[in-house]
PDB file of N, CA and C in Angstrom:
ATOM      1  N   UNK A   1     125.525 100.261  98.537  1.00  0.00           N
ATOM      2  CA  UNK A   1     125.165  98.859  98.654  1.00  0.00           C
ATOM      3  C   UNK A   1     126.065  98.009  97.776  1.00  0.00           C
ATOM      4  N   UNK A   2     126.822  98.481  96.826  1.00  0.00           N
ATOM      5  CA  UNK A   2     127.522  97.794  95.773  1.00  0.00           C
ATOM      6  C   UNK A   2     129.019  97.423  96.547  1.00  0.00           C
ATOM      7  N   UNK A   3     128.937  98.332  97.768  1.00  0.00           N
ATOM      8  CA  UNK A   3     130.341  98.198  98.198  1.00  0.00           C
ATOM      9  C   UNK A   3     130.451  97.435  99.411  1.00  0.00           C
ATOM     10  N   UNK A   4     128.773  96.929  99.327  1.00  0.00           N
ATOM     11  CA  UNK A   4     128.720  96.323 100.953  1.00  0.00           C
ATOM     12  C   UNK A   4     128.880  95.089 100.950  1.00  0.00           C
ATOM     13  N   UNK A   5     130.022  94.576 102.172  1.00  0.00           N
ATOM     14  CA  UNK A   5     130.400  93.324 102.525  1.00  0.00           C
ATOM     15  C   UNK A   5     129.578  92.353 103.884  1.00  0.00           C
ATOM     16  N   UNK A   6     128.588  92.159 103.101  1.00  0.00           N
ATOM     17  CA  UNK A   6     127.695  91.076 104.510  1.00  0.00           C
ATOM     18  C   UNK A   6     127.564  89.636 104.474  1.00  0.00           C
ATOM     19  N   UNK A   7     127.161  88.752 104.354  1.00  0.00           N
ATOM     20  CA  UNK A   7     126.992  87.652 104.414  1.00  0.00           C
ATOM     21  C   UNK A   7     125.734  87.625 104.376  1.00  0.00           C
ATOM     22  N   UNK A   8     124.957  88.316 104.697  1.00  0.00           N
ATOM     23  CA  UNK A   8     122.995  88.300 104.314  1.00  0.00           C
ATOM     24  C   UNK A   8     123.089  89.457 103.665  1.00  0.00           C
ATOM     25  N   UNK A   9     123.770  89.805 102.567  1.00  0.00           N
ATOM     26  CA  UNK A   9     123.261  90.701 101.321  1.00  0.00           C
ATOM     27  C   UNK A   9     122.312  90.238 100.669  1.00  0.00           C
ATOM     28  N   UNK A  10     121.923  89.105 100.242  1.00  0.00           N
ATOM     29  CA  UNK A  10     120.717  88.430  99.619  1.00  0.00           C
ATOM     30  C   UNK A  10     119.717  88.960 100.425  1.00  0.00           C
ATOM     31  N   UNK A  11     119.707  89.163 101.840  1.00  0.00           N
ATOM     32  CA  UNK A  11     118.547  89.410 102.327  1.00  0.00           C
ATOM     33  C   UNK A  11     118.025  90.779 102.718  1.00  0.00           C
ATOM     34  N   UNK A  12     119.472  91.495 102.617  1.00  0.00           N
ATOM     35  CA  UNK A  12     119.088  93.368 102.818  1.00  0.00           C
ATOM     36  C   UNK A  12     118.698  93.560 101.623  1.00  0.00           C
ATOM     37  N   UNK A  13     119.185  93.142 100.586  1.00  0.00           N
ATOM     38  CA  UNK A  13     118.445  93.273  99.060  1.00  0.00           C
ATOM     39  C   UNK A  13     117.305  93.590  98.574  1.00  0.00           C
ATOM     40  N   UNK A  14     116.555  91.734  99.414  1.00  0.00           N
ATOM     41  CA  UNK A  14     115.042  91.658  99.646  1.00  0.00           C
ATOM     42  C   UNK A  14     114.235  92.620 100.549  1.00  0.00           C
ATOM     43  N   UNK A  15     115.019  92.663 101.483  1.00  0.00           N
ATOM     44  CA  UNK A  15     114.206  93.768 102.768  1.00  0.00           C
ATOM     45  C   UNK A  15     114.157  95.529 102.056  1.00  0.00           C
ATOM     46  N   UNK A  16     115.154  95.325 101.226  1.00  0.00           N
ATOM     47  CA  UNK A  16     114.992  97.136 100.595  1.00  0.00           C
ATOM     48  C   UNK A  16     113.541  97.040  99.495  1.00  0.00           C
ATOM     49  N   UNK A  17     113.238  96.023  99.017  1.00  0.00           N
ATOM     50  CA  UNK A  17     112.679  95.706  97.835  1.00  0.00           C
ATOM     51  C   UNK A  17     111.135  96.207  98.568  1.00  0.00           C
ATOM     52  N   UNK A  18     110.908  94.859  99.867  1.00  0.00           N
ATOM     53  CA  UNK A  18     109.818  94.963 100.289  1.00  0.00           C
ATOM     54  C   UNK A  18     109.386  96.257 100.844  1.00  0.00           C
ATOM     55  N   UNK A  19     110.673  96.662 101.950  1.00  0.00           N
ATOM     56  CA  UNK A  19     110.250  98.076 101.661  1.00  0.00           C
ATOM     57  C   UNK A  19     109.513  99.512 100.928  1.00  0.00           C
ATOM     58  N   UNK A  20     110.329  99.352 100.325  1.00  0.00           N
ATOM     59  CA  UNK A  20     110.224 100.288  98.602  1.00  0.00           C
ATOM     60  C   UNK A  20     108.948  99.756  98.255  1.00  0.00           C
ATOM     61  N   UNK A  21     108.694  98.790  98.329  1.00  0.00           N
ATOM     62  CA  UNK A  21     107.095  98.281  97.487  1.00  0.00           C
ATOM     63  C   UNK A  21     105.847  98.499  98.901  1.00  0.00           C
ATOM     64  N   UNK A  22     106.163  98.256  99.660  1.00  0.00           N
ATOM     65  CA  UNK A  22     105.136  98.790 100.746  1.00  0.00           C
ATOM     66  C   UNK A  22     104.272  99.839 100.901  1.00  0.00           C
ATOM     67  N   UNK A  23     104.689 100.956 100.125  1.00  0.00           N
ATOM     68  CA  UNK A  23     104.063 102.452 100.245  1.00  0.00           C
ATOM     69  C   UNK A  23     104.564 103.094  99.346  1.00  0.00           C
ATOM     70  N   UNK A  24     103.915 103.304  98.448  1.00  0.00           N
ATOM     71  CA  UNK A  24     104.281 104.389  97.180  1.00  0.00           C
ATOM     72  C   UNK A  24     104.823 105.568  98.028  1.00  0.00           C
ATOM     73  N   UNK A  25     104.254 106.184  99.218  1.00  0.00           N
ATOM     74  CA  UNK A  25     104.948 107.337  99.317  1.00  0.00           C
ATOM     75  C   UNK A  25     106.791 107.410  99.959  1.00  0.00           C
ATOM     76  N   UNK A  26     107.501 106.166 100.323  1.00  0.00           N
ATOM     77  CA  UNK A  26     108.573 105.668 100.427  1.00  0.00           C
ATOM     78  C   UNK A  26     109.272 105.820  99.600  1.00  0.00           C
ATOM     79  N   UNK A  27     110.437 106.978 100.229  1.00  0.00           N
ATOM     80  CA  UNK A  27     111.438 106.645  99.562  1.00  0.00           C
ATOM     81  C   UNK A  27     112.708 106.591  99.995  1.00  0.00           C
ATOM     82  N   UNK A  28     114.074 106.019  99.615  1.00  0.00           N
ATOM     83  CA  UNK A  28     114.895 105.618 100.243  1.00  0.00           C
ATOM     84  C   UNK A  28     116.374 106.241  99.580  1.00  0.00           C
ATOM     85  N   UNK A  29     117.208 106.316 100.895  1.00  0.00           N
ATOM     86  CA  UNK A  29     118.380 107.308 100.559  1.00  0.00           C
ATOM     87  C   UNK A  29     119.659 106.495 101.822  1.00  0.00           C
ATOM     88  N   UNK A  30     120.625 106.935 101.556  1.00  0.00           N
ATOM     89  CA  UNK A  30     121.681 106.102 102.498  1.00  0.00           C
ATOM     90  C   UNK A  30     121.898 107.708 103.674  1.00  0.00           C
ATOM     91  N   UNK A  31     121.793 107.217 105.308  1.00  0.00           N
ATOM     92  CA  UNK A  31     121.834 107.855 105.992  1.00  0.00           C
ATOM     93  C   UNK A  31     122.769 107.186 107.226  1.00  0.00           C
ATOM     94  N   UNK A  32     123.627 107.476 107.385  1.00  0.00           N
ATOM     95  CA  UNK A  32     124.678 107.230 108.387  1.00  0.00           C
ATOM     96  C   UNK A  32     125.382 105.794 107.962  1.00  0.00           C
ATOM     97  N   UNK A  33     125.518 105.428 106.320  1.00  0.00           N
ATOM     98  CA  UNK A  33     126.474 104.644 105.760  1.00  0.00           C
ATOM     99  C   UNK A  33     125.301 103.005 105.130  1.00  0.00           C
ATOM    100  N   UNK A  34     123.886 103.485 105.593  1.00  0.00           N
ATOM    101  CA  UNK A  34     122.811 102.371 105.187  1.00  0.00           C
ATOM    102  C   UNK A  34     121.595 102.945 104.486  1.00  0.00           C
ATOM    103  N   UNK A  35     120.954 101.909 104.139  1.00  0.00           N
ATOM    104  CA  UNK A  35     119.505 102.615 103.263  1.00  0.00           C
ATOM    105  C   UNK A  35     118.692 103.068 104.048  1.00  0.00           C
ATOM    106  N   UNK A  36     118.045 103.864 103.848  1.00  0.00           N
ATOM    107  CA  UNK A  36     116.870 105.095 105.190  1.00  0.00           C
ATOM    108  C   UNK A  36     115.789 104.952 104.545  1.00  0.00           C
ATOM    109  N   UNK A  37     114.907 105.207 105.318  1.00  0.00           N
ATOM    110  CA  UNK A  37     113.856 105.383 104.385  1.00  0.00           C
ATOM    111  C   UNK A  37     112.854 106.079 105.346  1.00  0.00           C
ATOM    112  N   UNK A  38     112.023 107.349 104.122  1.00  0.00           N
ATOM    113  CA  UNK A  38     111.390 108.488 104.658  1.00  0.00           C
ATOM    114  C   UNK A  38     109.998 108.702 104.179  1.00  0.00           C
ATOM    115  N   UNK A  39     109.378 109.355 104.690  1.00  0.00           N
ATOM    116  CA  UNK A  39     108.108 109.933 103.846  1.00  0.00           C
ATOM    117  C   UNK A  39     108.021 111.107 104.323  1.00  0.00           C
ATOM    118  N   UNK A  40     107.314 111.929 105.072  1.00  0.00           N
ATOM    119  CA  UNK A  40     107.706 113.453 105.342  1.00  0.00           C
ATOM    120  C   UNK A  40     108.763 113.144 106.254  1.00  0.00           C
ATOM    121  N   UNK A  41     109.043 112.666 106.720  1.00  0.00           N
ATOM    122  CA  UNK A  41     109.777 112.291 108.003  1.00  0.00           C
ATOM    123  C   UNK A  41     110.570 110.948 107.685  1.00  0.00           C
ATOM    124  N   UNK A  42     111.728 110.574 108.644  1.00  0.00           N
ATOM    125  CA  UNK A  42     112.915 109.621 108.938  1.00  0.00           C
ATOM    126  C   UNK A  42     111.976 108.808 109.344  1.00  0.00           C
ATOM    127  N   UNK A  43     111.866 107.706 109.369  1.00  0.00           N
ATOM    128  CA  UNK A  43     111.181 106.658 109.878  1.00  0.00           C
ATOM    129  C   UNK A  43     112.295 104.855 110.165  1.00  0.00           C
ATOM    130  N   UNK A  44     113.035 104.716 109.113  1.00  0.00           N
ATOM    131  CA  UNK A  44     113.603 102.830 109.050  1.00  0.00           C
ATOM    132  C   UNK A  44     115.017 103.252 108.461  1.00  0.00           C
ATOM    133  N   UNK A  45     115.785 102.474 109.122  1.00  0.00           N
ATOM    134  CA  UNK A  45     116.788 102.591 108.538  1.00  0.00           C
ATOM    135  C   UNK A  45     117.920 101.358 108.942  1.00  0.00           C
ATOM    136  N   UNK A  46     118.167 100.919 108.097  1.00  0.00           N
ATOM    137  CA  UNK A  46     119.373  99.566 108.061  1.00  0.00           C
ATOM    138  C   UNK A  46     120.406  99.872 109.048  1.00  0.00           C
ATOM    139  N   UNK A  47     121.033  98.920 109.855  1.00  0.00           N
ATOM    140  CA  UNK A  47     122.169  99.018 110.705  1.00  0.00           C
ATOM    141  C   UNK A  47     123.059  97.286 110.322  1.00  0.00           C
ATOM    142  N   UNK A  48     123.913  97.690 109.832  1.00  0.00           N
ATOM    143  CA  UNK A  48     124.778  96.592 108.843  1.00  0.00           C
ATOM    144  C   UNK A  48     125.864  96.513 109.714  1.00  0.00           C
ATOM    145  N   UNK A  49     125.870  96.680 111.466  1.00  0.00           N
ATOM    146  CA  UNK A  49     126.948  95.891 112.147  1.00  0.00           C
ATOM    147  C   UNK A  49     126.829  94.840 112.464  1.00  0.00           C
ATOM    148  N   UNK A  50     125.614  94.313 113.116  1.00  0.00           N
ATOM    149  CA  UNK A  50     125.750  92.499 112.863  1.00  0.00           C
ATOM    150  C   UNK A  50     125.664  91.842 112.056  1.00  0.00           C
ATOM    151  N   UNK A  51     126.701  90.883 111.888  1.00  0.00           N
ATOM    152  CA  UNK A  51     126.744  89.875 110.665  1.00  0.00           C
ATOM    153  C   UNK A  51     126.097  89.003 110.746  1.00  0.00           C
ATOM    154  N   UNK A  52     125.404  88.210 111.806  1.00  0.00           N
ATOM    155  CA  UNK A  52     124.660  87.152 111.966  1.00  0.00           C
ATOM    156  C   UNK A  52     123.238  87.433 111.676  1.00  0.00           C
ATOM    157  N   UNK A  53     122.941  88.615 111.557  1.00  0.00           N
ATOM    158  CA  UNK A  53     121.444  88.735 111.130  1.00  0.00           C
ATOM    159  C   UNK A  53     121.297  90.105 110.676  1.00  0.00           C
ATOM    160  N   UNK A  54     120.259  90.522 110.183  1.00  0.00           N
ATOM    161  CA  UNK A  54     119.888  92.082 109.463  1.00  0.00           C
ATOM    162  C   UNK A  54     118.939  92.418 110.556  1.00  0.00           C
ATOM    163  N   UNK A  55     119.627  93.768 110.900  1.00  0.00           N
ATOM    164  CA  UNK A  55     118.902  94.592 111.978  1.00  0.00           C
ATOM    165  C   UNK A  55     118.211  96.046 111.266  1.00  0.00           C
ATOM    166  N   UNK A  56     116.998  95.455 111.463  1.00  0.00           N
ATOM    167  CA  UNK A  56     116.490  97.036 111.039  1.00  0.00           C
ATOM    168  C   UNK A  56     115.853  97.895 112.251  1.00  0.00           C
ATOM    169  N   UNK A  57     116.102  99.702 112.213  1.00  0.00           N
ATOM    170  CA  UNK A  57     115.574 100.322 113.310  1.00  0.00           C
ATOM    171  C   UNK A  57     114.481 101.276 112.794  1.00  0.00           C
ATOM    172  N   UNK A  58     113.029 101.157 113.087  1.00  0.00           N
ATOM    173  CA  UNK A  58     112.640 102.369 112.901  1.00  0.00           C
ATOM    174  C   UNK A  58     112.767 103.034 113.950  1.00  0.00           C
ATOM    175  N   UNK A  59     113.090 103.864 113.884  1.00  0.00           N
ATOM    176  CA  UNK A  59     113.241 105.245 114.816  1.00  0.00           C
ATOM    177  C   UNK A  59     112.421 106.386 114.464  1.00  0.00           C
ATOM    178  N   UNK A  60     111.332 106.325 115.108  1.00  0.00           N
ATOM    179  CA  UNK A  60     110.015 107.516 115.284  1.00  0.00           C
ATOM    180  C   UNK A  60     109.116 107.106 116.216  1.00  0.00           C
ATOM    181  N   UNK A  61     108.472 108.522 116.924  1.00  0.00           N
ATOM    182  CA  UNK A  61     108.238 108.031 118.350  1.00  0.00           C
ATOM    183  C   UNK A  61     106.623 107.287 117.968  1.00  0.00           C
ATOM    184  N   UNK A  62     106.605 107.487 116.828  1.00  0.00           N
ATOM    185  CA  UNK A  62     105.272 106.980 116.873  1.00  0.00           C
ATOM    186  C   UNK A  62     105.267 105.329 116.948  1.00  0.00           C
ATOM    187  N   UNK A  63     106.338 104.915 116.246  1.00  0.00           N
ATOM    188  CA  UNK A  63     106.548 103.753 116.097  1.00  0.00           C
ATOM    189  C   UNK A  63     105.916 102.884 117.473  1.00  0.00           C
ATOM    190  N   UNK A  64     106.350 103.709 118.692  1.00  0.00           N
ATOM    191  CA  UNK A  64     106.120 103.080 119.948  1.00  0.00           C
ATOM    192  C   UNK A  64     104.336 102.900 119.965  1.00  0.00           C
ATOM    193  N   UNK A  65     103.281 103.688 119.183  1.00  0.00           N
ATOM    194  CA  UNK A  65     102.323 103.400 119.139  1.00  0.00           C
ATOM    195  C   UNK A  65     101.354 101.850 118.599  1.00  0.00           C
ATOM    196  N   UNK A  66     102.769 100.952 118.198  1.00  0.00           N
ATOM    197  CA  UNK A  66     102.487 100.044 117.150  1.00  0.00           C
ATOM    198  C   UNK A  66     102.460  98.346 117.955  1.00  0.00           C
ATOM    199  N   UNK A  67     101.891  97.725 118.222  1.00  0.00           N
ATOM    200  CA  UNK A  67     101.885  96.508 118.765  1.00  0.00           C
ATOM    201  C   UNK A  67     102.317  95.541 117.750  1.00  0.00           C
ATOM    202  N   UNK A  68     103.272  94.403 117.835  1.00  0.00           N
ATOM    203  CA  UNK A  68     103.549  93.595 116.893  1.00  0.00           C
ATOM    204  C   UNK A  68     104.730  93.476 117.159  1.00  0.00           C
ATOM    205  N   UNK A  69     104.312  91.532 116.727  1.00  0.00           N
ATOM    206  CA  UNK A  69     105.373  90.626 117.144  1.00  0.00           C
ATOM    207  C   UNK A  69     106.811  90.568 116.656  1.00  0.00           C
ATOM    208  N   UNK A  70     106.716  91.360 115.483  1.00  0.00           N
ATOM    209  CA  UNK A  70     108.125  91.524 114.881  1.00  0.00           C
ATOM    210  C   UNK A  70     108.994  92.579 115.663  1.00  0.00           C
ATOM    211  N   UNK A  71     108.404  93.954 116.035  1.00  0.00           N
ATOM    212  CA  UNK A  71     108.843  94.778 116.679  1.00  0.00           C
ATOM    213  C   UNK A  71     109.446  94.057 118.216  1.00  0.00           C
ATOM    214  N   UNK A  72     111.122  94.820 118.216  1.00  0.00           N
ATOM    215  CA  UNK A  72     111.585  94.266 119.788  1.00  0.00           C
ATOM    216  C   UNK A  72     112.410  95.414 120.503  1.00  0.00           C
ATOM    217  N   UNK A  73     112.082  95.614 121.739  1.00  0.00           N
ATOM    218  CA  UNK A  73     112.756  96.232 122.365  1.00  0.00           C
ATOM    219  C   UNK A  73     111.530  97.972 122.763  1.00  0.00           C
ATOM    220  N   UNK A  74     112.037  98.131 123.985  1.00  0.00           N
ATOM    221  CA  UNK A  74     110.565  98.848 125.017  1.00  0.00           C
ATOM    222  C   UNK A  74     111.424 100.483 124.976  1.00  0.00           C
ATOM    223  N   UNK A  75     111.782 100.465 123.577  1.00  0.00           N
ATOM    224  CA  UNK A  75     112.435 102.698 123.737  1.00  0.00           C
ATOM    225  C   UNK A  75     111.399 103.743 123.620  1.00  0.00           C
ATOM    226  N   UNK A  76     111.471 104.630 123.974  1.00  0.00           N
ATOM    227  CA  UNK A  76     110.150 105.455 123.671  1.00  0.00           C
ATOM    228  C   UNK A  76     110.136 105.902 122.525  1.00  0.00           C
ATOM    229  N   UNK A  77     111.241 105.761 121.674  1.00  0.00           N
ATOM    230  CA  UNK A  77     111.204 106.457 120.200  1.00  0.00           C
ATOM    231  C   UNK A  77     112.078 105.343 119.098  1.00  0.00           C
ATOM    232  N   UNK A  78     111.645 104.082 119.666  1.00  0.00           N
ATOM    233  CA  UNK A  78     112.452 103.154 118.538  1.00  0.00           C
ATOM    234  C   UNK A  78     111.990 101.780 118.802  1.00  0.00           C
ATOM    235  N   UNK A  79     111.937 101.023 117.693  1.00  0.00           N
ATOM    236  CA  UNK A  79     112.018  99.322 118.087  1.00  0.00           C
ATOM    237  C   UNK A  79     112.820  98.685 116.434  1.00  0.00           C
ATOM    238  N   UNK A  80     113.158  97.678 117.033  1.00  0.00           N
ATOM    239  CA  UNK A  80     113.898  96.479 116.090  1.00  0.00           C
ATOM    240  C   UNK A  80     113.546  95.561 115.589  1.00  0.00           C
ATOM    241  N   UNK A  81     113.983  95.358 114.596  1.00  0.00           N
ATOM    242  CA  UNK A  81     113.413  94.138 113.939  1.00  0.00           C
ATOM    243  C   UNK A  81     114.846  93.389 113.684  1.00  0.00           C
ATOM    244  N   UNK A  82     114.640  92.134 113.533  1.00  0.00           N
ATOM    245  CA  UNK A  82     115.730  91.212 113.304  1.00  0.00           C
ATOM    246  C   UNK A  82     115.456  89.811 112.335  1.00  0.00           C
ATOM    247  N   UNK A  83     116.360  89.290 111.197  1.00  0.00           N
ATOM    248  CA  UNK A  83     116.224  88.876 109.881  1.00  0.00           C
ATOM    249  C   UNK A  83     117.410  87.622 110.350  1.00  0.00           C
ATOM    250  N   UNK A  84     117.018  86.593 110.541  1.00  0.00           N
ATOM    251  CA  UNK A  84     118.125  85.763 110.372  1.00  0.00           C
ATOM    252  C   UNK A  84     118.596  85.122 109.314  1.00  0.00           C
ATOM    253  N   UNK A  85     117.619  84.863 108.381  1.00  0.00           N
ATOM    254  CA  UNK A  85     117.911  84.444 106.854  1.00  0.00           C
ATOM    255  C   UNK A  85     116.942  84.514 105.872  1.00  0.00           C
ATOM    256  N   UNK A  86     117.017  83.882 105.020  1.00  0.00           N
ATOM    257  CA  UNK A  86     115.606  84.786 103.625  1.00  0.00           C
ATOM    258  C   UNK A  86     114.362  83.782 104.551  1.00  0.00           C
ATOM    259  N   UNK A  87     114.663  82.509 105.082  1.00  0.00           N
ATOM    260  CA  UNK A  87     113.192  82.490 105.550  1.00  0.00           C
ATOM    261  C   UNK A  87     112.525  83.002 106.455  1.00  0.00           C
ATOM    262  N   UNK A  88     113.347  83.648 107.247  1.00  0.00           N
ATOM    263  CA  UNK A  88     112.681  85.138 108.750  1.00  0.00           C
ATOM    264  C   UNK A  88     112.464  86.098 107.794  1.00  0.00           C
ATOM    265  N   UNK A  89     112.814  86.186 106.689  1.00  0.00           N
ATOM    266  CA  UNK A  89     112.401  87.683 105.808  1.00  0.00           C
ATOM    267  C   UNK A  89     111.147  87.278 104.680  1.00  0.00           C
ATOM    268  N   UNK A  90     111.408  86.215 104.426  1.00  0.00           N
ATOM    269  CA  UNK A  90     109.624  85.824 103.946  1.00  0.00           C
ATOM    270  C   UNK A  90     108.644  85.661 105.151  1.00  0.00           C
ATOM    271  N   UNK A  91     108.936  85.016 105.924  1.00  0.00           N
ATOM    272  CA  UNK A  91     108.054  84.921 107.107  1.00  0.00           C
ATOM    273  C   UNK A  91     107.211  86.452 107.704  1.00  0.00           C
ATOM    274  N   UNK A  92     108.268  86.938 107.893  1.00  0.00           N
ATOM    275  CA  UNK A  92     108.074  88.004 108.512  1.00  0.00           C
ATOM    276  C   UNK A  92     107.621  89.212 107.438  1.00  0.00           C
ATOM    277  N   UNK A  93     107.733  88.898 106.280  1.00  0.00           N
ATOM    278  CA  UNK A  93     107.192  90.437 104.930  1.00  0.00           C
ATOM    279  C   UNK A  93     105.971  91.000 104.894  1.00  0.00           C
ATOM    280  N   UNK A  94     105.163  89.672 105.414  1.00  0.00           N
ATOM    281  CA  UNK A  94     103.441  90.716 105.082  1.00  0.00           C
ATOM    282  C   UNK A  94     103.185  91.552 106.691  1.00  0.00           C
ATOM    283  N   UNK A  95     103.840  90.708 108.273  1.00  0.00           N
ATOM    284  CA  UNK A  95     104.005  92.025 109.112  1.00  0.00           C
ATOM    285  C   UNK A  95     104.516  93.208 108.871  1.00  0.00           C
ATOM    286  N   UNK A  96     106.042  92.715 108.269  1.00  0.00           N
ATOM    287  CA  UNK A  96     106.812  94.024 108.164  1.00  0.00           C
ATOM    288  C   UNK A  96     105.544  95.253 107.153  1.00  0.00           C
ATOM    289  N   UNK A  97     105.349  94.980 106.560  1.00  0.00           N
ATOM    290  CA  UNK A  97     104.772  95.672 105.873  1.00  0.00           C
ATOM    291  C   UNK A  97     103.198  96.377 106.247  1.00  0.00           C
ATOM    292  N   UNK A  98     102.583  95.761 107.233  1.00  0.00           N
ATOM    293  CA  UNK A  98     102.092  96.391 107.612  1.00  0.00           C
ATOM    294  C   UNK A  98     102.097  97.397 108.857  1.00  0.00           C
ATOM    295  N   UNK A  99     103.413  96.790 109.560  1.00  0.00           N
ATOM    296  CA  UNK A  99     104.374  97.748 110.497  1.00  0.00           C
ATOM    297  C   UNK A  99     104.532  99.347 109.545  1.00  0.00           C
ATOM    298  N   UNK A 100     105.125  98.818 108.718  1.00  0.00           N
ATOM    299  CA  UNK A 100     105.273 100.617 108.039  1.00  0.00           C
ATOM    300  C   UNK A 100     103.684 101.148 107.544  1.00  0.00           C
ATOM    301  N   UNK A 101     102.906 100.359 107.087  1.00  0.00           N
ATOM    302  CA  UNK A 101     101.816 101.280 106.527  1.00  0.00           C
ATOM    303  C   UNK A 101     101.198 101.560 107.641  1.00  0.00           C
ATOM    304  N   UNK A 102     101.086 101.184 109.119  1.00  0.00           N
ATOM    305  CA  UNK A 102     100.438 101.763 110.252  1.00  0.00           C
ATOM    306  C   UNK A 102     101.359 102.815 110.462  1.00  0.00           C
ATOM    307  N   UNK A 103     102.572 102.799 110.319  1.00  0.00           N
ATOM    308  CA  UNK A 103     103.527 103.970 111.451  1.00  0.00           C
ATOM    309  C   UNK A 103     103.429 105.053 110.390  1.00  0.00           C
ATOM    310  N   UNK A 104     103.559 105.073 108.653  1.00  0.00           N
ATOM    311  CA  UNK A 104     103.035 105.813 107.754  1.00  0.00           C
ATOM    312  C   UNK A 104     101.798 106.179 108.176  1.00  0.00           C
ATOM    313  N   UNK A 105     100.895 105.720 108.562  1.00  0.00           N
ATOM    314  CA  UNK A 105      99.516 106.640 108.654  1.00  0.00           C
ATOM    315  C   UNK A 105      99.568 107.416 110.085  1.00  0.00           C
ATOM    316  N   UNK A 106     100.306 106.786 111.004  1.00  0.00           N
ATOM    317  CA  UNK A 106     100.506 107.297 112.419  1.00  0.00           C
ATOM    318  C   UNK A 106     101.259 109.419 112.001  1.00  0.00           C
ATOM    319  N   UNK A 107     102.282 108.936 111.463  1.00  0.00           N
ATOM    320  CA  UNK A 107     103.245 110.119 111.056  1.00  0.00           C
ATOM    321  C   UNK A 107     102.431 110.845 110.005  1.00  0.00           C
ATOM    322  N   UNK A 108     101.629 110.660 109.131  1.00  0.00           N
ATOM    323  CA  UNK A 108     100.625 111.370 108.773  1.00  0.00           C
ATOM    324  C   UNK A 108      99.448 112.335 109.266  1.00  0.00           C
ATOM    325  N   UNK A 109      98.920 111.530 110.104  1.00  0.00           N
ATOM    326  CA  UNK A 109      97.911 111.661 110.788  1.00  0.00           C
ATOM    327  C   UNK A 109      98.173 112.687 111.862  1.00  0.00           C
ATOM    328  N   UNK A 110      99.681 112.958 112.492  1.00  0.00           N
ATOM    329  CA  UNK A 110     100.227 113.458 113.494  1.00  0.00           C
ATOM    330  C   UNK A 110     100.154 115.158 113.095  1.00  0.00           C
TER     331      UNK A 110
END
């Protein structure tokens, strides 16, 4: 992250933070060149090719079990979220966050 060149670094910053604070059992590691983040299992992970906004993917099929307005896109084992600036990432923090503590109890529970 020290070496990363974005234009919404202020806001992957924040989005790792909220993350990380969402679920004690979270924890986070760089997986295919971005921050990941796991609990028994792969679950979210940063994709730092668009510059116009912060794309995050969870990728787990449970994820598809999850209704919510932040979540986009109809894969059977993935959906997106998208950050256009710190006020879509305040806006959007108390969903995001309960996006992971449902898909955490989903991948638990499984």
């Amino acid at each position: 992250m020290q070496r990363l060149e974005h234009p919404l670094k202020a806001e992957i910053a924040a989005l790792q933070q909220i993350i990380k604070a969402a679920n004690p059992g979270i924890s986070e590691r760089i997986k295919w060149n971005a921050p990941s983040y796991h609990t028994t299992e792969d679950f979210l992970t940063f994709n730092h090719r668009m510059l116009d906004k912060v794309h995050l993917i969870f990728h787990h099929v449970k994820i598809a079990e999850i209704n919510s307005p932040i979540l986009e896109g109809e894969y059977k084992d993935r959906r997106m979220v998208y950050f256009e600036n710190m006020d879509a990432v305040l806006a959007k923090q108390a969903e995001l966050e309960s996006v992971i503590n449902q898909l955490i109890g989903l991948i638990q529970a499984a």
